[in-house]
N, C-alpha and C. Protein backbone atom coordinates (compact mmCIF):
# COMPACT_ATOMS: atom_id res chain seq x y z
N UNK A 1 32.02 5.04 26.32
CA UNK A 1 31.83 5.42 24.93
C UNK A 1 30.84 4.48 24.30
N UNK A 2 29.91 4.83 23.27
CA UNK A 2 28.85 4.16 22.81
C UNK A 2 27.67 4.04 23.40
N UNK A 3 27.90 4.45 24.83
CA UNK A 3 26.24 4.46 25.58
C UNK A 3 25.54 5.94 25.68
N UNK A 4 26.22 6.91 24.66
CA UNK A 4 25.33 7.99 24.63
C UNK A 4 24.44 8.16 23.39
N UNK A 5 23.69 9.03 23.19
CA UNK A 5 22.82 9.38 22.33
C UNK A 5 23.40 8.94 20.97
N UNK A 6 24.57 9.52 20.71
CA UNK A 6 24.99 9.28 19.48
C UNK A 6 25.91 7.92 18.95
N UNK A 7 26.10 7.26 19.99
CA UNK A 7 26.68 6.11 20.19
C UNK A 7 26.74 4.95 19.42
N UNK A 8 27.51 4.27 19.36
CA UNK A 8 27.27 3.27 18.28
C UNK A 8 26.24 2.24 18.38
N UNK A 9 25.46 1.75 19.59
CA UNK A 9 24.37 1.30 19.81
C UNK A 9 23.07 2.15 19.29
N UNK A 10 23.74 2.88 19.58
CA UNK A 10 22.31 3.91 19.08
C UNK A 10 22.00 3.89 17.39
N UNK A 11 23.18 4.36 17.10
CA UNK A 11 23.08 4.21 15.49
C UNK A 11 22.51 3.24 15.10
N UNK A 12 22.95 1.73 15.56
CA UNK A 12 22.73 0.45 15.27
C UNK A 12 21.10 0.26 15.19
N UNK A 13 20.76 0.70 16.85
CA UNK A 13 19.14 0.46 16.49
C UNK A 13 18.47 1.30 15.58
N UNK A 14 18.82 2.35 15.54
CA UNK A 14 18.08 3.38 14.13
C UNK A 14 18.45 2.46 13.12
N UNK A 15 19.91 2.00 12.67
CA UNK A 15 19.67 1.69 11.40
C UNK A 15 18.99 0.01 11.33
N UNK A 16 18.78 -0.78 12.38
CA UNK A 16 18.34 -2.15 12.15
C UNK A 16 16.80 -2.10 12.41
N UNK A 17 16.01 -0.96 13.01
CA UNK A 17 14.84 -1.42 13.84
C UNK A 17 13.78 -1.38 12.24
N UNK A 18 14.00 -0.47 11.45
CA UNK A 18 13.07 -0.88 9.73
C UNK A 18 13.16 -2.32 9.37
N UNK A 19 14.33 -3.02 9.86
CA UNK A 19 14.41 -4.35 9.29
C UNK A 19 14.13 -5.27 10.37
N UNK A 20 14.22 -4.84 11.13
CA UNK A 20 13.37 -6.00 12.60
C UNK A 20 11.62 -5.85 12.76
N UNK A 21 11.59 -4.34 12.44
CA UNK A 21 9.79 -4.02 12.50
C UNK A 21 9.35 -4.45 11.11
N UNK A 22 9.84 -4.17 10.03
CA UNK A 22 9.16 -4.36 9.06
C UNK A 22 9.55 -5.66 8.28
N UNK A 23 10.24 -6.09 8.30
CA UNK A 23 10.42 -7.75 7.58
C UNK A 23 10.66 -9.01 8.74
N UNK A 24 11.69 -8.73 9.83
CA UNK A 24 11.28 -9.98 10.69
C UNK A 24 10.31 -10.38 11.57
N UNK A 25 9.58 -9.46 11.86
CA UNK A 25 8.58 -9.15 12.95
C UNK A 25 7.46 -9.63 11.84
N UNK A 26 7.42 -9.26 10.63
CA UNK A 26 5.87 -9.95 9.65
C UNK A 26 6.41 -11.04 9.54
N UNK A 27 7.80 -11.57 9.13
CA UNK A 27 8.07 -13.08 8.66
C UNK A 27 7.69 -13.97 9.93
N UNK A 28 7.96 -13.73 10.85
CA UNK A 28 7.73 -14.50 12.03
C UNK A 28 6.57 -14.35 12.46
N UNK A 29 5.58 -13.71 12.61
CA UNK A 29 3.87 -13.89 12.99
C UNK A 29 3.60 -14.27 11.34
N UNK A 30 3.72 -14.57 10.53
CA UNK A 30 3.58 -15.36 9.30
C UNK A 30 3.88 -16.86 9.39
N UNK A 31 5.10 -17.13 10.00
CA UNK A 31 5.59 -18.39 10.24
C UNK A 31 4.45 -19.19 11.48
N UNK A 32 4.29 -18.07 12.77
CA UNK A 32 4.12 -18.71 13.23
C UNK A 32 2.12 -18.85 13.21
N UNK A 33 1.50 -17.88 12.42
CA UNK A 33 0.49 -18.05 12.52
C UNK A 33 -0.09 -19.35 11.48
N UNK A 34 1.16 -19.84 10.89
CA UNK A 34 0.72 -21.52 10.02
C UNK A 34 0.65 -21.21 8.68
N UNK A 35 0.37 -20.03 7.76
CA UNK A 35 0.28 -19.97 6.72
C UNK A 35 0.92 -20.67 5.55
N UNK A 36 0.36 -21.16 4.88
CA UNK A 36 1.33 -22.02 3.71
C UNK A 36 0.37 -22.17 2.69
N UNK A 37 1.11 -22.30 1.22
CA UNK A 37 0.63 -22.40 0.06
C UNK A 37 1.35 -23.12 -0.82
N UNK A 38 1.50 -23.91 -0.04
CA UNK A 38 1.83 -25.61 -0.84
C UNK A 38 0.95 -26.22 -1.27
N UNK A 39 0.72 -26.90 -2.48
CA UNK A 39 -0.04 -27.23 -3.12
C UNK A 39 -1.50 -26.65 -3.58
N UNK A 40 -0.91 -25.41 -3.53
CA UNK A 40 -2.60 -24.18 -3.82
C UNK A 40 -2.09 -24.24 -5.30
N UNK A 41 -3.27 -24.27 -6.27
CA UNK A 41 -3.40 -23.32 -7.06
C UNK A 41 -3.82 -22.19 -7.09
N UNK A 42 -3.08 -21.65 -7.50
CA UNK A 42 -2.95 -20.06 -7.19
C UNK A 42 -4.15 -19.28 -8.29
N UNK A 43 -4.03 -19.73 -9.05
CA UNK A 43 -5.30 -19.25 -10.01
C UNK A 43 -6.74 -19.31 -9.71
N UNK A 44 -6.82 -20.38 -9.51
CA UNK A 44 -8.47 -20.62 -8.31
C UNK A 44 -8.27 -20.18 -7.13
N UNK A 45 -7.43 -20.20 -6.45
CA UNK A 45 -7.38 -19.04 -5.62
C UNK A 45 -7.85 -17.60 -5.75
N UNK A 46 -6.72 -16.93 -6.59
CA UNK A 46 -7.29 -15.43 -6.77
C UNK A 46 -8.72 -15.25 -7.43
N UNK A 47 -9.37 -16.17 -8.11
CA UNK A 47 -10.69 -15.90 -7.93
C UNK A 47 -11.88 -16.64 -7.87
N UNK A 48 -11.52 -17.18 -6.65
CA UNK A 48 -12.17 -17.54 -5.33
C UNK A 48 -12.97 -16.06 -4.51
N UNK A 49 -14.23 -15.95 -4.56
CA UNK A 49 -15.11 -14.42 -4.10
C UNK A 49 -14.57 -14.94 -2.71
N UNK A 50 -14.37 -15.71 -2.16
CA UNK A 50 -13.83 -15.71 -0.76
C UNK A 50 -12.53 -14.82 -0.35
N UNK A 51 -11.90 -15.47 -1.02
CA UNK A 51 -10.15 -14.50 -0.95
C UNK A 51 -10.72 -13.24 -1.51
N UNK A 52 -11.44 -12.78 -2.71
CA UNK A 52 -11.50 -11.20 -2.78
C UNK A 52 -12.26 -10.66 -2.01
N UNK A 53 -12.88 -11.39 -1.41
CA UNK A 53 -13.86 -10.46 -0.39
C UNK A 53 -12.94 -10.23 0.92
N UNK A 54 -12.04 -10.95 1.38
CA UNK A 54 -11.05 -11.06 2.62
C UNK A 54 -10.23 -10.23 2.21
N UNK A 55 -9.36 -10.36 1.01
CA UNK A 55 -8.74 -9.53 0.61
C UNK A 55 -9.07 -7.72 0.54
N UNK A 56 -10.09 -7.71 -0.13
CA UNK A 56 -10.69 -6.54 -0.33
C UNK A 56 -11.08 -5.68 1.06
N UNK A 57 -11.55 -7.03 1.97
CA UNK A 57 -11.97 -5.96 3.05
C UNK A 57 -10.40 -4.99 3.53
N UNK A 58 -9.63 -5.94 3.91
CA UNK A 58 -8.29 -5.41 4.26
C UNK A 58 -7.80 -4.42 4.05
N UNK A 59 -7.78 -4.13 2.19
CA UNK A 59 -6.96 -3.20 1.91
C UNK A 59 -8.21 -2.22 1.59
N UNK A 60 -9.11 -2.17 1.51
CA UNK A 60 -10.59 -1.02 1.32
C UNK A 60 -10.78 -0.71 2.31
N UNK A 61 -11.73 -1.66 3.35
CA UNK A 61 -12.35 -1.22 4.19
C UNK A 61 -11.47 -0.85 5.58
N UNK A 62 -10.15 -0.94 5.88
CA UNK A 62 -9.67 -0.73 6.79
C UNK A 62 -9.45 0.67 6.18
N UNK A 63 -9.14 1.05 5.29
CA UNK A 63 -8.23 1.95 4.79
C UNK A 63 -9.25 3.21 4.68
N UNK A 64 -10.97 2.56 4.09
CA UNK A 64 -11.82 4.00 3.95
C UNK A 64 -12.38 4.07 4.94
N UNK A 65 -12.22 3.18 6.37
CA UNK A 65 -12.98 2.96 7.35
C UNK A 65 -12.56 3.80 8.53
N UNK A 66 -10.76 4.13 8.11
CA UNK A 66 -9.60 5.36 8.60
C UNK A 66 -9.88 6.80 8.51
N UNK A 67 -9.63 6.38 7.10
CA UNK A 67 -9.66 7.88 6.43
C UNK A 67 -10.90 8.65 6.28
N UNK A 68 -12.06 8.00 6.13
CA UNK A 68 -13.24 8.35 5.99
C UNK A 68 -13.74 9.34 7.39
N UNK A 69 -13.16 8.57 8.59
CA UNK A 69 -13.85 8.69 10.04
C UNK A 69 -13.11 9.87 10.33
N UNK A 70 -11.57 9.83 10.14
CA UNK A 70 -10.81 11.19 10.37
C UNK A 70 -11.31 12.32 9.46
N UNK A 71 -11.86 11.97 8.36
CA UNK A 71 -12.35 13.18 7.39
C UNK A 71 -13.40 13.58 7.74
N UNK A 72 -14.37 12.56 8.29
CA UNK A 72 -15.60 13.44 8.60
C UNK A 72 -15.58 14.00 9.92
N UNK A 73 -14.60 13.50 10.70
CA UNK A 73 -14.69 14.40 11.97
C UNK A 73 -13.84 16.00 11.86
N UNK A 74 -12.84 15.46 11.00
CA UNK A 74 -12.04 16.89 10.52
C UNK A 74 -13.59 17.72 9.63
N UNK A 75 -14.35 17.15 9.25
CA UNK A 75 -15.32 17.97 8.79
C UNK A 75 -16.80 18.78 9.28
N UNK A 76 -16.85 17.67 10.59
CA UNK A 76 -18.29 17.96 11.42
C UNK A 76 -17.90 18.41 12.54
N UNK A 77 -16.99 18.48 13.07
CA UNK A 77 -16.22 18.99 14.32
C UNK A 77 -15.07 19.97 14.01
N UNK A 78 -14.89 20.01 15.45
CA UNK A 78 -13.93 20.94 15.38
C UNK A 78 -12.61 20.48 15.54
N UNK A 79 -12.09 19.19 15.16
CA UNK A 79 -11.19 18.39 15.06
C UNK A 79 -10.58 18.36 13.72
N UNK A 80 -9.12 19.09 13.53
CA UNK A 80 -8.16 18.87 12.25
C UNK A 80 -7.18 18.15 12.13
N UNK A 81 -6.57 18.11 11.29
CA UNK A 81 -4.88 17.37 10.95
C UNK A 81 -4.09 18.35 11.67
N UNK A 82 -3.11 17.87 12.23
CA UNK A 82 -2.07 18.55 12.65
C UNK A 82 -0.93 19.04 11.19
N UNK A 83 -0.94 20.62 11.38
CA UNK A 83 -0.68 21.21 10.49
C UNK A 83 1.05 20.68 9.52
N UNK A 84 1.47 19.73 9.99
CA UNK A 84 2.47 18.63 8.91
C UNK A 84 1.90 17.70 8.73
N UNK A 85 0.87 17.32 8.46
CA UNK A 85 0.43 15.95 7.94
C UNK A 85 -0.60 16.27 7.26
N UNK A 86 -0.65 15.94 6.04
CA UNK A 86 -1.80 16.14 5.03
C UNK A 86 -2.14 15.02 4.78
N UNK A 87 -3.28 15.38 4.48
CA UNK A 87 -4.56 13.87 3.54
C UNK A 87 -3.47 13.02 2.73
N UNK A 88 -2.65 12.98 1.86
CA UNK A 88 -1.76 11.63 2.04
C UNK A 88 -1.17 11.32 2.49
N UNK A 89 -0.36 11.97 3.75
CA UNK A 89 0.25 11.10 4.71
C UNK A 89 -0.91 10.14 5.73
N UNK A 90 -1.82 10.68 5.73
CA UNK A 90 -3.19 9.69 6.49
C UNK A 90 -4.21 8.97 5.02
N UNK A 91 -3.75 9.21 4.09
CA UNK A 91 -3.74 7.86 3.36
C UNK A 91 -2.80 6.62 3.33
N UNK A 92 -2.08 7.52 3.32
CA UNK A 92 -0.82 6.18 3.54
C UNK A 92 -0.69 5.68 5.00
N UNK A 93 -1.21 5.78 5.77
CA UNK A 93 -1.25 5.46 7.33
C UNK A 93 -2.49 4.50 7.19
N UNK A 94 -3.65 5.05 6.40
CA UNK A 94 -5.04 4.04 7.04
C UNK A 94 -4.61 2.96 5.87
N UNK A 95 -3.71 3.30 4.69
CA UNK A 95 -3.51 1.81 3.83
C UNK A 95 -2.57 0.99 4.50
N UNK A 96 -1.69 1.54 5.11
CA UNK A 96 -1.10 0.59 6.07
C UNK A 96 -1.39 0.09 7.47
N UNK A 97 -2.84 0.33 7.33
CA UNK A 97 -3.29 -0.79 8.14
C UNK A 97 -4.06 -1.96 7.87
N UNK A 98 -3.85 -2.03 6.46
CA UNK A 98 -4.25 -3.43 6.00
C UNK A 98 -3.79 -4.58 6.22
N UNK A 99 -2.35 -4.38 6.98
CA UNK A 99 -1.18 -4.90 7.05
C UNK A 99 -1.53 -5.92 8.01
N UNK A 100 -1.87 -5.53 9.10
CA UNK A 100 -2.55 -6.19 10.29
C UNK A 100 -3.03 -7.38 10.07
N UNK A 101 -2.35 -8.34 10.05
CA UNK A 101 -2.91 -9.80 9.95
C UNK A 101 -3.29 -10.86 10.64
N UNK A 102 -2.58 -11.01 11.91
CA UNK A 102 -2.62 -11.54 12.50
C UNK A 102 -4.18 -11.61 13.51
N UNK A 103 -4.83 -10.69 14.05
CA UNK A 103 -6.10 -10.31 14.24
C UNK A 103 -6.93 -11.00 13.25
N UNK A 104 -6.64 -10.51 11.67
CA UNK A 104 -7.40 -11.15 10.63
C UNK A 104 -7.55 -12.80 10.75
N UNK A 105 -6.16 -13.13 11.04
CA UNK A 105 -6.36 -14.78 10.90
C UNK A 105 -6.91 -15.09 11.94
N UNK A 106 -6.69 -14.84 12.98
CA UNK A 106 -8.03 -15.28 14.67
C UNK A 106 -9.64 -14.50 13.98
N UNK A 107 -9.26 -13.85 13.34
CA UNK A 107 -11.47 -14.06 13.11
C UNK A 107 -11.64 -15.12 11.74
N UNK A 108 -10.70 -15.04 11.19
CA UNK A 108 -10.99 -16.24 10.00
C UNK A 108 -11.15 -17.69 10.95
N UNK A 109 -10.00 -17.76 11.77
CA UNK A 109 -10.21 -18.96 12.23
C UNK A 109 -11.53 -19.31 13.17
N UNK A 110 -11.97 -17.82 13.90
CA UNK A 110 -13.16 -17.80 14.67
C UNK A 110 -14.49 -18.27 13.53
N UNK A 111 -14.59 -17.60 12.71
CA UNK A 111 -15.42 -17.65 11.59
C UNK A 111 -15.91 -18.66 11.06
N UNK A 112 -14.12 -19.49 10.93
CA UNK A 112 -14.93 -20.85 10.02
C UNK A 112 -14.27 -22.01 10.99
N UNK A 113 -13.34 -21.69 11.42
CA UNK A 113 -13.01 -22.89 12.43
C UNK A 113 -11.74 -23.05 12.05
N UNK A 114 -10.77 -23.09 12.52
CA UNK A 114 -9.43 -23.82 12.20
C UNK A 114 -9.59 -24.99 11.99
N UNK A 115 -8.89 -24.94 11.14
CA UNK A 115 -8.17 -26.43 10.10
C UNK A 115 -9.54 -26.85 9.25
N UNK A 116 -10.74 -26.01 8.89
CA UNK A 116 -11.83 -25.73 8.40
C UNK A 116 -11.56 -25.58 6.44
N UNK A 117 -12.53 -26.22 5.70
CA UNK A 117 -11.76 -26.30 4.42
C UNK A 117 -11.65 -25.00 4.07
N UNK A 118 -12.56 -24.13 4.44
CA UNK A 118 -12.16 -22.57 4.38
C UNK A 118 -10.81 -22.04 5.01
N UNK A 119 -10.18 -22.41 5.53
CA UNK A 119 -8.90 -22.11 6.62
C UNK A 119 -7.80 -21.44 5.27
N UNK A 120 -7.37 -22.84 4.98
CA UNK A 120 -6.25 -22.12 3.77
C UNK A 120 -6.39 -20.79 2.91
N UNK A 121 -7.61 -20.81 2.36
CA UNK A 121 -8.12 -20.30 1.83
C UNK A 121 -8.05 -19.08 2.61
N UNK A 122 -8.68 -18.50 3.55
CA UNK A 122 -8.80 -17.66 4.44
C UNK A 122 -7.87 -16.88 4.84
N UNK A 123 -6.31 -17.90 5.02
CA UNK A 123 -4.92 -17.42 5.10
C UNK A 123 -4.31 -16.91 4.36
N UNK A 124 -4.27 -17.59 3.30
CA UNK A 124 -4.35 -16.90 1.66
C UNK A 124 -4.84 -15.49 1.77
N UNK A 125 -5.83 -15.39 1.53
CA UNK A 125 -6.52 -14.30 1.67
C UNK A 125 -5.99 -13.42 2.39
N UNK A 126 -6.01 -12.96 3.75
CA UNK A 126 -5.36 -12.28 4.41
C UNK A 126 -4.01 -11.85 4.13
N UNK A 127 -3.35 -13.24 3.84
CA UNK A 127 -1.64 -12.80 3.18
C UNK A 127 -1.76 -12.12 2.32
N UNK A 128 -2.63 -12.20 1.17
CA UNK A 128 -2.62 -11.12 -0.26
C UNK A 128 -3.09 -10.40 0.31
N UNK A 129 -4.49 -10.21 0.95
CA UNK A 129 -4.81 -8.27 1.53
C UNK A 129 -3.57 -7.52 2.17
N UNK A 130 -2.99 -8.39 2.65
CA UNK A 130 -1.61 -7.55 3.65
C UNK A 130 -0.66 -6.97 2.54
N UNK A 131 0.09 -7.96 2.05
CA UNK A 131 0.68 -7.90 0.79
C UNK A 131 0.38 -6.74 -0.22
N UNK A 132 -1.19 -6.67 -0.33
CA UNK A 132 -1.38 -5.30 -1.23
C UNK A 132 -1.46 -4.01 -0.28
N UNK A 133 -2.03 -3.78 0.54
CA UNK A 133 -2.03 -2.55 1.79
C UNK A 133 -0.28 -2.12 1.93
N UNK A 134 0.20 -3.23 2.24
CA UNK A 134 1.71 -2.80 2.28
C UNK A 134 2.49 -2.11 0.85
N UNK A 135 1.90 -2.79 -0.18
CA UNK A 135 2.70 -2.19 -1.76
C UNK A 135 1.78 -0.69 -1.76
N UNK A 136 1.10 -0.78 -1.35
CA UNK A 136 0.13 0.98 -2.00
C UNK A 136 0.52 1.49 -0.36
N UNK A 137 0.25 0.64 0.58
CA UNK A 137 1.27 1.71 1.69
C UNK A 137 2.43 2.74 1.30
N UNK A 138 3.64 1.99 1.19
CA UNK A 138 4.98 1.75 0.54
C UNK A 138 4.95 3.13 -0.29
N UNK A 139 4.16 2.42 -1.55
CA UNK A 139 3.94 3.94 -2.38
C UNK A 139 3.92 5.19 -2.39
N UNK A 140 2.60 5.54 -1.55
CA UNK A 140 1.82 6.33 -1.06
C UNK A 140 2.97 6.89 0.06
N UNK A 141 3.34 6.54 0.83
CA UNK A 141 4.41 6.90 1.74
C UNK A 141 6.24 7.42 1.58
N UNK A 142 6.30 6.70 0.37
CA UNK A 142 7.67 6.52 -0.03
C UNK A 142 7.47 8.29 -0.66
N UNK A 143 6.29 8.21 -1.70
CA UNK A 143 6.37 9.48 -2.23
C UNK A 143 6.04 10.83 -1.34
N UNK A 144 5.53 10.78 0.04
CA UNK A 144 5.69 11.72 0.30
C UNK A 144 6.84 11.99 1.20
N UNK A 145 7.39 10.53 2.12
CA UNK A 145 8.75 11.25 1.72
C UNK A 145 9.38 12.10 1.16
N UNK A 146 9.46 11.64 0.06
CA UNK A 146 10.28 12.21 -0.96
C UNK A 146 9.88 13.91 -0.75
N UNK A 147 8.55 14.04 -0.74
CA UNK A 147 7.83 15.37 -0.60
C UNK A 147 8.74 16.01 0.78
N UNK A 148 8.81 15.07 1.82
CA UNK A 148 9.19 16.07 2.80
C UNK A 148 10.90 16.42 2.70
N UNK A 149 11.47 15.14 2.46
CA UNK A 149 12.97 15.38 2.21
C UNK A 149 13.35 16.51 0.95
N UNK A 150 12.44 16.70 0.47
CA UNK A 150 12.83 18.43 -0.34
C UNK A 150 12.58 19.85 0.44
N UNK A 151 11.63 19.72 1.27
CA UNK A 151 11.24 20.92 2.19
C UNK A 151 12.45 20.65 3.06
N UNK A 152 12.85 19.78 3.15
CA UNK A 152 14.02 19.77 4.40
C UNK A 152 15.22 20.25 3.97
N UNK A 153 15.59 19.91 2.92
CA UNK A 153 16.53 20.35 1.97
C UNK A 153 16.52 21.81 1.90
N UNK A 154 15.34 22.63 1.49
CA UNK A 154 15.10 23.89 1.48
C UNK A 154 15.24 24.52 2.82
N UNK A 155 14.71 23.96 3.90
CA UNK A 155 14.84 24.73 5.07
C UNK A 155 16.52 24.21 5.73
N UNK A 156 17.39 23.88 5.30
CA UNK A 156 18.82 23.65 5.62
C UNK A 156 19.47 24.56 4.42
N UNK A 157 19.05 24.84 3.61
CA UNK A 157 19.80 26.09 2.44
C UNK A 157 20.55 27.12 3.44
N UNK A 158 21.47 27.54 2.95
CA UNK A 158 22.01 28.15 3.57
C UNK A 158 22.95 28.98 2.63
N UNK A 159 22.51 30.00 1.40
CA UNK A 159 23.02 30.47 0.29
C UNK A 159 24.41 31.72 0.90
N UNK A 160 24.17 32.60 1.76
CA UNK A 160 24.69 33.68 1.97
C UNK A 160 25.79 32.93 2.92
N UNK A 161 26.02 31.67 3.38
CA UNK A 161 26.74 30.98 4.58
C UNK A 161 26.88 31.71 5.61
N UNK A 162 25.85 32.08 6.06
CA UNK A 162 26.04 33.02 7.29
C UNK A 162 25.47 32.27 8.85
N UNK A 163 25.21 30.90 8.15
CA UNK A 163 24.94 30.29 9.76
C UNK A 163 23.22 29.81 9.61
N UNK A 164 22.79 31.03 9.11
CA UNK A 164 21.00 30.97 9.15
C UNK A 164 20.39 30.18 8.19
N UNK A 165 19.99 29.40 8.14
CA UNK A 165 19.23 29.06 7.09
C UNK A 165 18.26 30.17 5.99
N UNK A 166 18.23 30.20 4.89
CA UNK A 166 17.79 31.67 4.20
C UNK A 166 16.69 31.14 4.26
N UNK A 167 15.26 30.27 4.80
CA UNK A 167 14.15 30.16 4.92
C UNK A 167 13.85 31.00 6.25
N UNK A 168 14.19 31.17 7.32
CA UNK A 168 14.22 32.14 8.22
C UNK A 168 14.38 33.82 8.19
N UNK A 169 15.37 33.85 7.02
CA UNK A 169 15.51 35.55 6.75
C UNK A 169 14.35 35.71 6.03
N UNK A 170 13.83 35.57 5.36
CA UNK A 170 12.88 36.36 4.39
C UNK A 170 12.40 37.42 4.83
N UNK A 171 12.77 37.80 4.01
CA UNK A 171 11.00 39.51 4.98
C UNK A 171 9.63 39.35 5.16
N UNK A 172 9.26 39.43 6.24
CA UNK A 172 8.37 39.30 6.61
C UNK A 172 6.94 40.36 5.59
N UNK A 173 6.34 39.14 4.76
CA UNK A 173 5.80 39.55 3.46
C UNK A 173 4.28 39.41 4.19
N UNK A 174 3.33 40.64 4.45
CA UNK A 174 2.05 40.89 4.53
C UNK A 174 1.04 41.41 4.30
């Protein structure tokens, strides 16, 4: 008992793996990639053209660098979206790849050098681009959720209780 599909292991990892992928898995390549902001001022920081340009690339250019490439091939080819996923669910996919930091901090460090007076700075940077990609991720995603958990709702209706879902009976309208 518990080692089948529906099992209590099973449950467990469905309900823990959002909180192992998405908060311990960033806290720990955070920890361990050195980041710290002890003794930053944070105000010369945020505008520092260094951090907005690091920043900016992150959450812009990853994001129109996505969406842009899938749009124009969905546009010059004969390549589409797969017919459940619309233009904001692949907005919210190329903003959450701003997220990606760790890559970011090995070219910052390639760039200027580790332990380089640019370094902190650099880390900084990256932490806020992530930080914002993830909140307009979040967003952008949360709400279409929401979009799909109503179609789901509708296609489980079941008004007449006859077993069928009443999105299946309709008459076939042509």
């Amino acid at each position: 008992a518990g080692a089948g599909e529906g099992g209590l292991a099973a449950r467990l990892e469905h309900r823990w793996r959002p909180v192992s992928a998405g908060v311990a898995v960033p806290i720990f390549a955070l920890f361990a990639a050195g980041v710290t902001l002890r003794g930053t001022d944070l105000g010369a920081l945020l505008s520092d053209p260094m951090v907005i340009a690091i920043a900016a690339a992150l959450v812009l250019g990853k994001s129109i660098g996505i969406f842009g490439s899938t749009y124009l091939l969905a546009r010059f080819t004969r390549a589409e979206l797969d017919e459940d996923i619309t233009w904001a669910d692949l907005l919210g996919i190329a903003l959450l790849a701003g997220v990606g930091f760790t890559v970011s901090l090995l070219i910052g460090d390639l760039a200027f050098g580790a332990d380089s007076t640019a370094d902190d700075r650099v880390k900084a940077a990256v932490l806020l681009g992530s930080a914002i990609s993830a909140g307009l991720a979040a967003t952008v995603l949360s709400r279409r959720n929401a979009a799909y958990r109503r179609v789901a709702e509708r296609e489980r209706l079941d008004a007449d209780g006859d077993g069928v879902p009443d999105v299946y009976q309709r008459p076939d309208v042509r």
